[in-house]
PDB file of N, CA and C in Angstrom:
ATOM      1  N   UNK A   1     124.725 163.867  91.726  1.00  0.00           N
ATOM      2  CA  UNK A   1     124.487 164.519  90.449  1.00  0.00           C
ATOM      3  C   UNK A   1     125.787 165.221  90.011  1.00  0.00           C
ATOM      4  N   UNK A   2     126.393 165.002  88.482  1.00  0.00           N
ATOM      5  CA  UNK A   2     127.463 165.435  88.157  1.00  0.00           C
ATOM      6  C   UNK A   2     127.312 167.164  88.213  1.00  0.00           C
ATOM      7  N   UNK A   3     128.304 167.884  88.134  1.00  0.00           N
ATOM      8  CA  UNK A   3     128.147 169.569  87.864  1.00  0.00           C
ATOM      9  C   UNK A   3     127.826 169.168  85.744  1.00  0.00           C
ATOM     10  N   UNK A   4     127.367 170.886  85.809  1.00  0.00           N
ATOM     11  CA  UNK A   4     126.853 170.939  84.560  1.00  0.00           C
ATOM     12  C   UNK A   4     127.918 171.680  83.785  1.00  0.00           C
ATOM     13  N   UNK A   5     128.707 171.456  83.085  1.00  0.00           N
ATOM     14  CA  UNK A   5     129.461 172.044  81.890  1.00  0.00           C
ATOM     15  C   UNK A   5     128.884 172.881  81.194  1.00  0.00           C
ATOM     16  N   UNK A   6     129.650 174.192  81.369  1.00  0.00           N
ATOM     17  CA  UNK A   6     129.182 175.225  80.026  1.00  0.00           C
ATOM     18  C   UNK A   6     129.435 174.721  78.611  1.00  0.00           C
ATOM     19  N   UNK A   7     128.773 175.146  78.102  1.00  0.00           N
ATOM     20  CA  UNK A   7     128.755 174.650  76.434  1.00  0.00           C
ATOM     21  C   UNK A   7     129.632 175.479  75.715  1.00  0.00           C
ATOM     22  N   UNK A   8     131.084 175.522  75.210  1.00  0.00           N
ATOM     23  CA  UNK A   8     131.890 175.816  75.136  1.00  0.00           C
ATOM     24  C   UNK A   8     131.673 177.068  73.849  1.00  0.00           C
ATOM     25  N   UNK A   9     130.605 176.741  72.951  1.00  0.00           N
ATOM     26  CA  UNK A   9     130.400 177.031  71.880  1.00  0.00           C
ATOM     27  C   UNK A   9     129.592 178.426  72.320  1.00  0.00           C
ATOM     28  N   UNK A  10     128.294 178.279  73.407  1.00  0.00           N
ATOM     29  CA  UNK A  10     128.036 179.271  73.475  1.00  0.00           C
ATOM     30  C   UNK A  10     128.621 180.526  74.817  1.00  0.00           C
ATOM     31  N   UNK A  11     130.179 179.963  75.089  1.00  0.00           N
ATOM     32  CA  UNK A  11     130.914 181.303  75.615  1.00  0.00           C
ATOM     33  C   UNK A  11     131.473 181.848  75.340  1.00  0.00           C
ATOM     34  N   UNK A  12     131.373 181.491  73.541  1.00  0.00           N
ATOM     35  CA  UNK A  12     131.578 182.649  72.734  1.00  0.00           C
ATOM     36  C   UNK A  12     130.865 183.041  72.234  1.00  0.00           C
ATOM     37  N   UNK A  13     129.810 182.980  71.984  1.00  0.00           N
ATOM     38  CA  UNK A  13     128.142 183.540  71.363  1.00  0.00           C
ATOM     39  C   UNK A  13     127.739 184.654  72.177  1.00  0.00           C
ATOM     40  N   UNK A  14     127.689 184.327  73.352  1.00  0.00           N
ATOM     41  CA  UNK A  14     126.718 185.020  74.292  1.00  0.00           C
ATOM     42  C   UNK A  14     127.442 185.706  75.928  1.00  0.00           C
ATOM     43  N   UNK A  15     126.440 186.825  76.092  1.00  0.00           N
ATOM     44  CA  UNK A  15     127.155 187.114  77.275  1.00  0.00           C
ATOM     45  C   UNK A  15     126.059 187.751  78.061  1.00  0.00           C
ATOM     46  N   UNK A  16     126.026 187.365  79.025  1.00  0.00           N
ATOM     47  CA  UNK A  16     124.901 187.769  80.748  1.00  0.00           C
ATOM     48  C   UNK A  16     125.081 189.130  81.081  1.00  0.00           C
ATOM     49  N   UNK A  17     124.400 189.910  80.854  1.00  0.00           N
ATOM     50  CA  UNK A  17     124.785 191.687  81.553  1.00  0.00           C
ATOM     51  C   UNK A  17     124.181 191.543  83.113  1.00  0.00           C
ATOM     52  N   UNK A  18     124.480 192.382  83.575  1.00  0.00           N
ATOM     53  CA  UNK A  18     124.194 192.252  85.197  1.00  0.00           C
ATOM     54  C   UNK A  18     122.852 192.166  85.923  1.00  0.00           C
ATOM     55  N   UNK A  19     122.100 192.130  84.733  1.00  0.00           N
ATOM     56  CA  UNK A  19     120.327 192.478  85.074  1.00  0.00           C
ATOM     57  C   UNK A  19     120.057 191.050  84.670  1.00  0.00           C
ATOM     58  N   UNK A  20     120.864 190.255  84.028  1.00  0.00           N
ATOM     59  CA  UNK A  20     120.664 188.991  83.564  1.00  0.00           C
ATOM     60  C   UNK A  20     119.796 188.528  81.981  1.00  0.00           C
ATOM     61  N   UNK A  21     119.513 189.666  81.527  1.00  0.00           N
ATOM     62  CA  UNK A  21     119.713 189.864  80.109  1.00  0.00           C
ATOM     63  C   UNK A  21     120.823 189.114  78.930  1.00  0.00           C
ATOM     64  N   UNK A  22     120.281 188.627  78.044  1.00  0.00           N
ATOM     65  CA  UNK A  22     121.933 187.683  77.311  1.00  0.00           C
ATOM     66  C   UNK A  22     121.778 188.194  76.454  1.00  0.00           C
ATOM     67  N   UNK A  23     123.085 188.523  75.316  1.00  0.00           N
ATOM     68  CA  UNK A  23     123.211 189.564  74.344  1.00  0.00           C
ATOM     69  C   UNK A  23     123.916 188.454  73.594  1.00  0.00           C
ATOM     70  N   UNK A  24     123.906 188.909  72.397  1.00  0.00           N
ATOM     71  CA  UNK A  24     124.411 188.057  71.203  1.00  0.00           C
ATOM     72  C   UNK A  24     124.730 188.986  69.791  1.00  0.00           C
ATOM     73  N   UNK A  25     125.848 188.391  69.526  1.00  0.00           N
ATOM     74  CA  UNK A  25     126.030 189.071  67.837  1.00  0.00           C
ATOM     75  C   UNK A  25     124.806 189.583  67.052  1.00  0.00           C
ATOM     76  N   UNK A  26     124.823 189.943  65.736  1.00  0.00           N
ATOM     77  CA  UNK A  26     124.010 189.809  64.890  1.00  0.00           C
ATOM     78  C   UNK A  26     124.530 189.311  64.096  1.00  0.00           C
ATOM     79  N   UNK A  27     122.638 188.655  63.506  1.00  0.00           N
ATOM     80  CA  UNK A  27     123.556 187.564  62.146  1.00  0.00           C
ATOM     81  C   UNK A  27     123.852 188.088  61.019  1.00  0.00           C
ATOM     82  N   UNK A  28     124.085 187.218  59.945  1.00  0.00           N
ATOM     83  CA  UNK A  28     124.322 187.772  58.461  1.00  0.00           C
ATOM     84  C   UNK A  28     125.268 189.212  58.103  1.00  0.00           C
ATOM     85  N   UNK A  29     126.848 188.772  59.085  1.00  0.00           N
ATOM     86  CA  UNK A  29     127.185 189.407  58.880  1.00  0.00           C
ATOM     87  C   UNK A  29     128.412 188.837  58.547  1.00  0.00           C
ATOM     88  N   UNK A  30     128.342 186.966  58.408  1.00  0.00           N
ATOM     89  CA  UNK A  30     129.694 186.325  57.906  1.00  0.00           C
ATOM     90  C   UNK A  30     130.466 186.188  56.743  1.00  0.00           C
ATOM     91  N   UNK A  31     129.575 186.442  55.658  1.00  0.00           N
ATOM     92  CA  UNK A  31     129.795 186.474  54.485  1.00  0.00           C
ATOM     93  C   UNK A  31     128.973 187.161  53.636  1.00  0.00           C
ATOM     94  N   UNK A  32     129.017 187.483  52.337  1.00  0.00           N
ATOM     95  CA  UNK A  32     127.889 187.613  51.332  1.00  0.00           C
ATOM     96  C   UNK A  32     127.741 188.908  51.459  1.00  0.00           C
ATOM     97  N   UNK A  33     128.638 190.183  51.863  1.00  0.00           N
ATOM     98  CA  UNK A  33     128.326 191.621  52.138  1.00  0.00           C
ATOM     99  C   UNK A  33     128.271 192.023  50.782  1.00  0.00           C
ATOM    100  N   UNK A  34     128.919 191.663  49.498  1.00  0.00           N
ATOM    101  CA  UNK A  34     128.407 192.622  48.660  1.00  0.00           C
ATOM    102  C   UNK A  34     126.827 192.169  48.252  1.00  0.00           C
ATOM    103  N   UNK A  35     126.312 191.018  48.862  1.00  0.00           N
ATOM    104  CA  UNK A  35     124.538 191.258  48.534  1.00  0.00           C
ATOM    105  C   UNK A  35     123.877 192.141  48.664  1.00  0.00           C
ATOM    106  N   UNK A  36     124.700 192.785  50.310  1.00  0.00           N
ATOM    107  CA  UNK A  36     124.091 193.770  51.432  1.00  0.00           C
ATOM    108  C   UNK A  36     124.172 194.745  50.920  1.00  0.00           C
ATOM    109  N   UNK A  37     123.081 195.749  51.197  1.00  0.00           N
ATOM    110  CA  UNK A  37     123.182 196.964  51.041  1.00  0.00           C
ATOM    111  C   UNK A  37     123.978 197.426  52.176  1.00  0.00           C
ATOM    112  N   UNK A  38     124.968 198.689  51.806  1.00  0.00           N
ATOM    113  CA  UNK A  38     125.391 199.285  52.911  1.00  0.00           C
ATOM    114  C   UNK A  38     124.670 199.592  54.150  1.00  0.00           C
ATOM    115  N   UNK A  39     123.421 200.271  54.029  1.00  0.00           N
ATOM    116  CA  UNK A  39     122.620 200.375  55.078  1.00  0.00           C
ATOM    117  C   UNK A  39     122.325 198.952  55.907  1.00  0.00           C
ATOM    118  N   UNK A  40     121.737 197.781  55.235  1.00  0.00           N
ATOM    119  CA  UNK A  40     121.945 196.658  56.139  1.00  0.00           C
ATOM    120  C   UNK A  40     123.337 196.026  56.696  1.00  0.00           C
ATOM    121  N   UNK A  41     124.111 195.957  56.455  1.00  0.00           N
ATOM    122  CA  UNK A  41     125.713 195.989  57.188  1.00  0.00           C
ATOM    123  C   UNK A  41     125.761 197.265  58.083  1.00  0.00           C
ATOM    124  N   UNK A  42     125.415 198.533  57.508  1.00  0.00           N
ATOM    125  CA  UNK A  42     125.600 199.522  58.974  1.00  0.00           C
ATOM    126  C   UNK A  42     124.486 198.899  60.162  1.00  0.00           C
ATOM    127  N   UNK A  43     123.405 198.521  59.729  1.00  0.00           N
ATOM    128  CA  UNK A  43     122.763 198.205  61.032  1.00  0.00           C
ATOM    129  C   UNK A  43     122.950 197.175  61.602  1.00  0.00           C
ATOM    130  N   UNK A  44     123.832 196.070  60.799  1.00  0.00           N
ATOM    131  CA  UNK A  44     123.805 194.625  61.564  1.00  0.00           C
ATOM    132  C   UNK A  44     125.109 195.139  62.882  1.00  0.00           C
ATOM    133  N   UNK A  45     125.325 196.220  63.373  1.00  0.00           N
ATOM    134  CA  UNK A  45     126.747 196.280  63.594  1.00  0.00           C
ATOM    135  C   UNK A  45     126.362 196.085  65.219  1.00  0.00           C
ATOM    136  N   UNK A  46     127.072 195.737  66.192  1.00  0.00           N
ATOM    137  CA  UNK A  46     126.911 195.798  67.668  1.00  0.00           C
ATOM    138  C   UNK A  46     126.387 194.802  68.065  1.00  0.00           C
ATOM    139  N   UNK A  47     125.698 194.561  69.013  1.00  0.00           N
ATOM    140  CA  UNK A  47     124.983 193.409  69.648  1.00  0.00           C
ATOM    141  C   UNK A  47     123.551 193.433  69.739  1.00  0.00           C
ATOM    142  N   UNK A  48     122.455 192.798  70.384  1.00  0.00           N
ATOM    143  CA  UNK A  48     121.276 192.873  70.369  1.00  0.00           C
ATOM    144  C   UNK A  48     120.891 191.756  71.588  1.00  0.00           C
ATOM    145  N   UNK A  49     119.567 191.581  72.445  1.00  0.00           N
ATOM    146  CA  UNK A  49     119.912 191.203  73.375  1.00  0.00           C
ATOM    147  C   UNK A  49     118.304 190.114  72.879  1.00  0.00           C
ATOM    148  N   UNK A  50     118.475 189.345  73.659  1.00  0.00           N
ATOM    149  CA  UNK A  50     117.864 187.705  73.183  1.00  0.00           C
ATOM    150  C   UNK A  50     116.281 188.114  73.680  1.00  0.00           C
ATOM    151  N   UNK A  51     115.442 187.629  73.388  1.00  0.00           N
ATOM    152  CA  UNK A  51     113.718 187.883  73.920  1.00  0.00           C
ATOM    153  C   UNK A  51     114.014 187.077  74.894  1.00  0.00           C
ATOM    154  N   UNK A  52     113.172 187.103  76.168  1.00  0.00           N
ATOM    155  CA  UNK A  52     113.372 186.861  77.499  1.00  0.00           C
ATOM    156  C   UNK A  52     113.475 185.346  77.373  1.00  0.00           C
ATOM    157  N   UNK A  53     112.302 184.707  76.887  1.00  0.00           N
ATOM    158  CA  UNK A  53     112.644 182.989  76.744  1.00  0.00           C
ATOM    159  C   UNK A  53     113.593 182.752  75.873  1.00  0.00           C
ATOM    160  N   UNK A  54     114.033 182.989  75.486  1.00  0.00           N
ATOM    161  CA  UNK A  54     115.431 182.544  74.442  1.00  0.00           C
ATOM    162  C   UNK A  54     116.430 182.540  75.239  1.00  0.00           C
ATOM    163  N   UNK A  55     116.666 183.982  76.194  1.00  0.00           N
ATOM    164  CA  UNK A  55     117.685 183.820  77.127  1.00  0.00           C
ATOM    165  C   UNK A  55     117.381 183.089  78.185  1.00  0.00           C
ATOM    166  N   UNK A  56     116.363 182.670  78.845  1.00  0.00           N
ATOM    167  CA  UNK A  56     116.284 182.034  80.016  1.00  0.00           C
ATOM    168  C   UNK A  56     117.051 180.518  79.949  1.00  0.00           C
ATOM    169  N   UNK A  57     116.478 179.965  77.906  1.00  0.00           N
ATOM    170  CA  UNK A  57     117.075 178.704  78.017  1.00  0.00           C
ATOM    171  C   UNK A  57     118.429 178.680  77.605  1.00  0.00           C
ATOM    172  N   UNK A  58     118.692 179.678  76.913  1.00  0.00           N
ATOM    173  CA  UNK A  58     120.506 179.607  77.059  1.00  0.00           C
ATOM    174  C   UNK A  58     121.318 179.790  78.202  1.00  0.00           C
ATOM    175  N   UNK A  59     120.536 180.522  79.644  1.00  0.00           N
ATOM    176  CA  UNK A  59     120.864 180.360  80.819  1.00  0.00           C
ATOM    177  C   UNK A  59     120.890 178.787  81.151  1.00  0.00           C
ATOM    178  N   UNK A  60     119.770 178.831  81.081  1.00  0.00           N
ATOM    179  CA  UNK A  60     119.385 177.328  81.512  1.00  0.00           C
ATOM    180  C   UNK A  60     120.417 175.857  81.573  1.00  0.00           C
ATOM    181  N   UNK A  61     120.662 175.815  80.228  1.00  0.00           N
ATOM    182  CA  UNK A  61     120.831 174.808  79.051  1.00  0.00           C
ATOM    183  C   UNK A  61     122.633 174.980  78.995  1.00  0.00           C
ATOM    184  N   UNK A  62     122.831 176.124  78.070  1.00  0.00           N
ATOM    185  CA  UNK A  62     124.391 176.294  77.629  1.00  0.00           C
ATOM    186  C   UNK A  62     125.106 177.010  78.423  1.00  0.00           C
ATOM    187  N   UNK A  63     124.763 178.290  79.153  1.00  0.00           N
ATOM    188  CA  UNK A  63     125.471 178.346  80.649  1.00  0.00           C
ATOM    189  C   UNK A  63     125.060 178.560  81.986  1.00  0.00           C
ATOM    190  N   UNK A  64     125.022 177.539  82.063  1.00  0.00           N
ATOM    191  CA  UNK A  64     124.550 177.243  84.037  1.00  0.00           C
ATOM    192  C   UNK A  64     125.539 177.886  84.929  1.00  0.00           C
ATOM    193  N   UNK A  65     126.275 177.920  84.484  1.00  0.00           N
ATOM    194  CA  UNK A  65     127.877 178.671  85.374  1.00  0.00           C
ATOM    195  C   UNK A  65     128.044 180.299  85.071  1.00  0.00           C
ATOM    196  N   UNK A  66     127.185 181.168  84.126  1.00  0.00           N
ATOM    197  CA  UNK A  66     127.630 182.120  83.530  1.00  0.00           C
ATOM    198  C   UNK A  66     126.546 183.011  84.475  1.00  0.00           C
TER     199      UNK A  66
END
């Protein structure tokens, strides 16, 4: 059986904290800010961490090595 390649795309998306939790950006924050109210841009700010099955399969799936 070959080894499994991280998915290059998501080792920059995402990152494993030590409890094994995966954290990710927030969205809607690439473009289109003057739609936003200031208050929604202050809150999109920092990270946020994935619901448990979401992260299990980005463990899973996009990094097996992480």
């Amino acid at each position: 059986m070959p080894k499994l390649k991280t998915k290059s795309g998501a080792k920059k998306r995402f990152k494993i904290t030590a409890t094994g939790k995966v954290l990710h950006a927030q969205r809607s924050k690439r473009h289109g800010m003057i739609k936003r109210t200031n208050k929604q841009i202050r809150q999109l700010r920092g990270t946020r961490v994935l619901f448990k099955t979401d992260g299990d399969n980005i463990q899973k799936y996009f990094l097996p090595n992480g």
